[in-house]
Structures are given as C-alpha cells and as structure tokens.
N, C-alpha and C. Protein backbone atom coordinates (compact mmCIF):
# COMPACT_ATOMS: atom_id res chain seq x y z
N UNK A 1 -0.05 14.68 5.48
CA UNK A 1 0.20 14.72 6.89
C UNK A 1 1.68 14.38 7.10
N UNK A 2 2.23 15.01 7.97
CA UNK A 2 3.41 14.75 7.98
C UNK A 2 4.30 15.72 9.27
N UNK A 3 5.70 15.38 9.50
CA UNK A 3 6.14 16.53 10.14
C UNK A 3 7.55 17.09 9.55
N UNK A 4 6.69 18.02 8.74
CA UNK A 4 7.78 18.88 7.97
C UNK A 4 9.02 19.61 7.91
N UNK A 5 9.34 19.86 9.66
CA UNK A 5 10.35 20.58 10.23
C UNK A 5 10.74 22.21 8.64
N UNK A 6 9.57 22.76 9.01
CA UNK A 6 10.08 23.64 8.27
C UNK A 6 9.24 25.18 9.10
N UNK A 7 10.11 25.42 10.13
CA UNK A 7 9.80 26.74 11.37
C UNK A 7 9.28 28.15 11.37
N UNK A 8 9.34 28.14 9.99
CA UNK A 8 9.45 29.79 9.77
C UNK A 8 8.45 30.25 8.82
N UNK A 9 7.59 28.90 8.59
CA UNK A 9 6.46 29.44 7.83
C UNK A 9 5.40 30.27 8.36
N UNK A 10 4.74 31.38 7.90
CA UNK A 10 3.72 31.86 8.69
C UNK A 10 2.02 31.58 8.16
N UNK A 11 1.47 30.83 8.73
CA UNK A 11 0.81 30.19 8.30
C UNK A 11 -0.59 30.87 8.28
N UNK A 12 -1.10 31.72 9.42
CA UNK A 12 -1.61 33.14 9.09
C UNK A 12 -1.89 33.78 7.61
N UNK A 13 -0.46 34.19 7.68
CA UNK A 13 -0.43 34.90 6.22
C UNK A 13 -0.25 34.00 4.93
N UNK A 14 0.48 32.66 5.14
CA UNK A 14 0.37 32.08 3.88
C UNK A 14 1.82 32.37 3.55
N UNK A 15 2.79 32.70 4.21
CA UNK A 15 4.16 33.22 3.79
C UNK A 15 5.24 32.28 4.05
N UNK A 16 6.22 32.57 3.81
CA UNK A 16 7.44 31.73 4.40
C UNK A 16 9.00 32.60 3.43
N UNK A 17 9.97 32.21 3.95
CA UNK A 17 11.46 32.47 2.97
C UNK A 17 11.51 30.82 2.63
N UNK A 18 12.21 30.71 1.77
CA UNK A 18 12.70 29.65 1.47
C UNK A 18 13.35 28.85 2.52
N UNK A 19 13.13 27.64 2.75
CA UNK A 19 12.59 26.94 1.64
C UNK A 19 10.94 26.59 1.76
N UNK A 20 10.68 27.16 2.88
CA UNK A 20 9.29 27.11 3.13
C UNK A 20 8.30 27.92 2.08
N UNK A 21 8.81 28.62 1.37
CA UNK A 21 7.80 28.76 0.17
C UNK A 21 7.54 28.12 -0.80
N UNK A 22 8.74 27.43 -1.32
CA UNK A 22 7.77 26.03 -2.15
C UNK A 22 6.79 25.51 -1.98
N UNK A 23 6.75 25.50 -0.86
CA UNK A 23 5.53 24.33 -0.02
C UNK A 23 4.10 25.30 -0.14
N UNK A 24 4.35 26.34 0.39
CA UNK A 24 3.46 27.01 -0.21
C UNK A 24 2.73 27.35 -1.09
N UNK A 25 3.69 27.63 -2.36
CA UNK A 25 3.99 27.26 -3.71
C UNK A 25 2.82 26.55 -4.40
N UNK A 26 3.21 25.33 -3.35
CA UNK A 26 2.69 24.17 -3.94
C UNK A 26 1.44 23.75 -3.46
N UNK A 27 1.23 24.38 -2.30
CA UNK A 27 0.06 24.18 -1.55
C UNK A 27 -1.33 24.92 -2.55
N UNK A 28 -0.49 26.43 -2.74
CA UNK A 28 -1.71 27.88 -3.52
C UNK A 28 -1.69 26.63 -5.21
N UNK A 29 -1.11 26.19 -5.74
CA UNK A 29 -1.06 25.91 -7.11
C UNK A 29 -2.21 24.45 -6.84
N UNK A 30 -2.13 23.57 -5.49
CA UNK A 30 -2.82 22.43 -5.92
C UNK A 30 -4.23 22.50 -5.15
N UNK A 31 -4.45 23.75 -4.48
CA UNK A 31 -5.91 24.20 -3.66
C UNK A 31 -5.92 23.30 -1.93
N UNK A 32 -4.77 22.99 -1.39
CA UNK A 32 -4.38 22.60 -0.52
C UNK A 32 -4.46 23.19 0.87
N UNK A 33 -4.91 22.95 1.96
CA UNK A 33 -5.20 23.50 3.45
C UNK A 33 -4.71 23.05 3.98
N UNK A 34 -3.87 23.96 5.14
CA UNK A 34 -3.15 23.44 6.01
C UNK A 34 -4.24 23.82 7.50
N UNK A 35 -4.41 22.41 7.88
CA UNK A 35 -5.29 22.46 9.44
C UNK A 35 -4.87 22.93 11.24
N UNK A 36 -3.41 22.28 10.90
CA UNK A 36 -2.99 22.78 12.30
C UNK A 36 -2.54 24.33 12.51
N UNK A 37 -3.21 24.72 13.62
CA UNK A 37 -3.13 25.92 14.11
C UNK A 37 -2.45 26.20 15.29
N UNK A 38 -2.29 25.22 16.00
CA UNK A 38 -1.21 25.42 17.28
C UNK A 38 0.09 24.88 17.23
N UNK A 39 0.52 25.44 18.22
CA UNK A 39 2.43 24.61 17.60
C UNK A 39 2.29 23.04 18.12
N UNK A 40 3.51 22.31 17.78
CA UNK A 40 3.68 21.17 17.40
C UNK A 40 4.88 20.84 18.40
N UNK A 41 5.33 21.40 18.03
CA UNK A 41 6.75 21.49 18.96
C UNK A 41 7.56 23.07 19.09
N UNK A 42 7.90 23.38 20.40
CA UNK A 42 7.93 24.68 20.95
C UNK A 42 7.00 25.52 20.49
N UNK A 43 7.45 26.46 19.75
CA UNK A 43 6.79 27.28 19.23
C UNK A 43 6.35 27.10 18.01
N UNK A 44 6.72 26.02 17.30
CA UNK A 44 6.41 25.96 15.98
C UNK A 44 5.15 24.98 15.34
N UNK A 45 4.85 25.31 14.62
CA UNK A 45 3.93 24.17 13.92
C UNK A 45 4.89 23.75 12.61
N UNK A 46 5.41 22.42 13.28
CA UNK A 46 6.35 21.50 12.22
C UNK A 46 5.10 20.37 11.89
N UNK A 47 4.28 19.86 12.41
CA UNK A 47 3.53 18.87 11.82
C UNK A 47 2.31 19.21 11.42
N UNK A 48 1.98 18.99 10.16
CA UNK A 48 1.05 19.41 9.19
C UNK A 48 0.05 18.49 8.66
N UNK A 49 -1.46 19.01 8.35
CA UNK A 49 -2.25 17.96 7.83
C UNK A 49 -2.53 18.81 6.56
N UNK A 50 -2.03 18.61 5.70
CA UNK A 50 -2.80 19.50 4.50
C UNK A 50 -3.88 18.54 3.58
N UNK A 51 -5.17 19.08 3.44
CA UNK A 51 -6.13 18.50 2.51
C UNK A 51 -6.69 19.53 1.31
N UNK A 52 -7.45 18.89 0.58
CA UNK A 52 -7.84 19.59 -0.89
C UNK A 52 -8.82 20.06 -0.10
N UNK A 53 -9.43 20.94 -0.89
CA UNK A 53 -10.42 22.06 0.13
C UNK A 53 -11.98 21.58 0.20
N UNK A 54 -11.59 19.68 -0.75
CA UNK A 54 -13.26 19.33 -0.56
C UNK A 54 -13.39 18.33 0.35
N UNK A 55 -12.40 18.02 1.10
CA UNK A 55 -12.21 16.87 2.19
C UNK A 55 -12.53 17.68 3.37
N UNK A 56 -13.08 17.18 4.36
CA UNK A 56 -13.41 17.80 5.50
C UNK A 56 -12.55 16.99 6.64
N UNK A 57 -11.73 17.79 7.80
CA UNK A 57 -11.04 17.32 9.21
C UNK A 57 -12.53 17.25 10.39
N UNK A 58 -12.15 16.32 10.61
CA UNK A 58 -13.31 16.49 12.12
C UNK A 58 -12.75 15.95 13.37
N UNK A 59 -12.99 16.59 14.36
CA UNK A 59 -12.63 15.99 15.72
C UNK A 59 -11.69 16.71 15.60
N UNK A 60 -10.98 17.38 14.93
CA UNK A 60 -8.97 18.02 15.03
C UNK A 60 -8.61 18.37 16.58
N UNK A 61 -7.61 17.83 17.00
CA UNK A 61 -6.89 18.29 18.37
C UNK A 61 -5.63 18.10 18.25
N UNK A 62 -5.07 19.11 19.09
CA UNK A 62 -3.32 18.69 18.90
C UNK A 62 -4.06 18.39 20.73
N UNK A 63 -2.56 17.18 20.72
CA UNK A 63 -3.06 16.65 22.25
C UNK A 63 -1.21 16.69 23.05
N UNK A 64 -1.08 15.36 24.00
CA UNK A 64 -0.41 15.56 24.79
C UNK A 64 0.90 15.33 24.05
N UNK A 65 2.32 15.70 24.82
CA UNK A 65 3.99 15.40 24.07
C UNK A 65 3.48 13.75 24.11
N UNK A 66 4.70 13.56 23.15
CA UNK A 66 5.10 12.23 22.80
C UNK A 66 6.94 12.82 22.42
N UNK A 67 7.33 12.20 23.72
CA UNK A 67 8.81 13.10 23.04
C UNK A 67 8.89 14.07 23.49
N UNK A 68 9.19 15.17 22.31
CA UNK A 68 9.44 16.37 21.95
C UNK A 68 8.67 17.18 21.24
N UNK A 69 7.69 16.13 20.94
CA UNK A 69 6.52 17.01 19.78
C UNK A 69 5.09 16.65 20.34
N UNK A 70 3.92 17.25 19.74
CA UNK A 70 2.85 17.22 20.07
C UNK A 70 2.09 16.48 19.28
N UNK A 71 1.00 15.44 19.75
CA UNK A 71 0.69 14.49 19.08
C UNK A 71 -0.76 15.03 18.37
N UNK A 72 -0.76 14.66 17.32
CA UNK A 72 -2.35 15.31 16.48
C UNK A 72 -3.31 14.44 16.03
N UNK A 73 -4.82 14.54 16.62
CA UNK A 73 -6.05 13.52 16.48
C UNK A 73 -6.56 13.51 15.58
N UNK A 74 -7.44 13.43 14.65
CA UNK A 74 -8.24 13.97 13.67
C UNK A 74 -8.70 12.64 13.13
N UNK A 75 -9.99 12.98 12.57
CA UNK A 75 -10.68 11.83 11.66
C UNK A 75 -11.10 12.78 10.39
N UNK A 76 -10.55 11.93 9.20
CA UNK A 76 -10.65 12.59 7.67
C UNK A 76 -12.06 11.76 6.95
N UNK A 77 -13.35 13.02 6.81
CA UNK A 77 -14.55 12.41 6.45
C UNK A 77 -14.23 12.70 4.79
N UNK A 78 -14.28 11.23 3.96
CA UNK A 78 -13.93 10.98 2.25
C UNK A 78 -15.07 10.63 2.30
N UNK A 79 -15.88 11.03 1.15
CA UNK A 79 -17.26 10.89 0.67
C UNK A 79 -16.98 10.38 -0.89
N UNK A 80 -17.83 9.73 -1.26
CA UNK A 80 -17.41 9.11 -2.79
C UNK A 80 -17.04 7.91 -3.07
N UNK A 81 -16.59 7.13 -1.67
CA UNK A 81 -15.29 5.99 -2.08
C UNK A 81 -16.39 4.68 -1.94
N UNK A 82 -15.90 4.20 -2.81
CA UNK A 82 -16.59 2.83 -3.34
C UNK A 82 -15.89 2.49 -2.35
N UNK A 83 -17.36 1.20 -1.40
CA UNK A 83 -16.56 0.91 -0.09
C UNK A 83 -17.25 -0.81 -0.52
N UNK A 84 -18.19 -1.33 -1.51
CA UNK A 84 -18.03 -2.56 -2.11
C UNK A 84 -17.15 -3.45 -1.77
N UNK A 85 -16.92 -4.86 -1.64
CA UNK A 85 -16.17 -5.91 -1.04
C UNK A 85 -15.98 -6.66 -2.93
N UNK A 86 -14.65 -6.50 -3.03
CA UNK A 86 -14.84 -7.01 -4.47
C UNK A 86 -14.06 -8.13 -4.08
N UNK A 87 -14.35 -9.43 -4.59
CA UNK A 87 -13.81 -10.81 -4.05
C UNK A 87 -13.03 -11.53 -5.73
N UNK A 88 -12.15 -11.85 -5.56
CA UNK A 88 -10.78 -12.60 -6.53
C UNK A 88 -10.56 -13.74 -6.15
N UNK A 89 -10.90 -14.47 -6.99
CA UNK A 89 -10.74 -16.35 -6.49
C UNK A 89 -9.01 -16.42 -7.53
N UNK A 90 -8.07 -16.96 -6.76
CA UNK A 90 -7.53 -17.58 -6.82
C UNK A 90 -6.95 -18.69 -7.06
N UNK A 91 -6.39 -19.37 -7.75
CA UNK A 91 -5.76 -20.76 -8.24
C UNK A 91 -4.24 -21.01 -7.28
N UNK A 92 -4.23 -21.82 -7.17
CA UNK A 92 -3.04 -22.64 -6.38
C UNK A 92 -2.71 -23.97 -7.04
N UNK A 93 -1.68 -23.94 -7.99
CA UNK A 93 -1.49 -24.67 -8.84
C UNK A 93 -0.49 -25.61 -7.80
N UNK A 94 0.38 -25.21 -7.47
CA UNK A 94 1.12 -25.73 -6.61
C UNK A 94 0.75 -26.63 -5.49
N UNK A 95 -0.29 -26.66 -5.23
CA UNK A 95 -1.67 -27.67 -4.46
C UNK A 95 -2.57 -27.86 -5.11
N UNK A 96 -2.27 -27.79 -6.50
CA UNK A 96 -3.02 -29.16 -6.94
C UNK A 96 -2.91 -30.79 -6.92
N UNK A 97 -4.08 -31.30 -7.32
CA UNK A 97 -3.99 -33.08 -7.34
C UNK A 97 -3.40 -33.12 -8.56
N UNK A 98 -1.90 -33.44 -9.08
CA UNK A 98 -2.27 -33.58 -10.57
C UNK A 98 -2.69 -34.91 -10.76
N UNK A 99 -2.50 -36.00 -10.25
CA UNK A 99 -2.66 -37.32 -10.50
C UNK A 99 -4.13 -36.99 -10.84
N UNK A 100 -4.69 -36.68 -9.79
CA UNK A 100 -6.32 -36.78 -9.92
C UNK A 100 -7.21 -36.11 -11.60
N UNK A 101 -6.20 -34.79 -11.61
CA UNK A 101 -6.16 -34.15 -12.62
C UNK A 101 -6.44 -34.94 -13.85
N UNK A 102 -5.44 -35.56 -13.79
CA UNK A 102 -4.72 -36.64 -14.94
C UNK A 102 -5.89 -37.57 -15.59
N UNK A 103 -6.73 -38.40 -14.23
CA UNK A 103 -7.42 -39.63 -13.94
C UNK A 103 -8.72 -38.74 -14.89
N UNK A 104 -9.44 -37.61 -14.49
CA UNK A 104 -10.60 -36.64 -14.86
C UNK A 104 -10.01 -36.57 -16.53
C-alpha cells in the first residue's frame, strides 16, 4: 500500500512506459493485485493497495480529499495467522535485592 506517484500506468491493461513498468514487472513476476480502480488524485490512480492473489480486500472505498489526494478504506481479511498470546517473563537485574540475594 502506498502512494506511488507513478501516472501513466494503465492499469486496465497491465501496461505502463517506464518507469512504471518495473512495477509491473514486478507485480506479473510476484502474482501481485493491484485493487484501486478509481483515481486517487485528479485523474490518476497514484495510491495503490497491491496484495498476493490469496489475501482478500473487503469493504474497499476510495472516500473523501484529504489535501490533494483521495483517501482509501479497506479491511485486509489474513487467514492462517497464529493469533496465540505468547507471554516472556523477564528479569530485572537492576531491581534486584542483592543484599537479600546475598542473605538466601
């Protein structure tokens, strides 16, 4: 997610000139989707959500300016993720008793 400022991509077709075809590039090589479909600012879609094609967008809206650009909603549903509370006890040596230490 991000805002890429890169204008001339056509996102339709999957095209662009440089330097907007890298991105592309890189998008076709890592199985990557780009979600926004309306412009962002003027005419363009400069801000981008790209996901792997097994993550799902829900709720997606481009909404009101902020600025100069258009602000974008979305909730990203991740399935898989160990959501477990894993707990790490800690030592604080530096608040220890050493006297007491000492006495034991």
């Amino acid at each position: 997610m991000g805002d890429l400022n890169l204008p001339h991509i056509n996102w339709t077709a999957r095209q662009s000139q440089a330097p907007g075809s890298k991105l592309i590039d890189l998008m076709n090589r890592n199985s990557l989707q780009q979600h926004v479909n309306e412009p962002t600012r003027g005419n363009n879609i400069l801000d981008l959500v790209m996901t792997t094609t097994d993550l799902s967008i829900n709720g997606f809206e481009v909404m009101d300016k902020i600025g100069d650009q258009q602000m974008i909603d979305f909730s990203l549903e991740v399935q898989g993720l160990n959501t477990k509370t894993q707990h790490k006890q800690e030592l604080h040596y530096k608040q220890a008793n050493l006297g007491l230490m000492k006495e034991e």
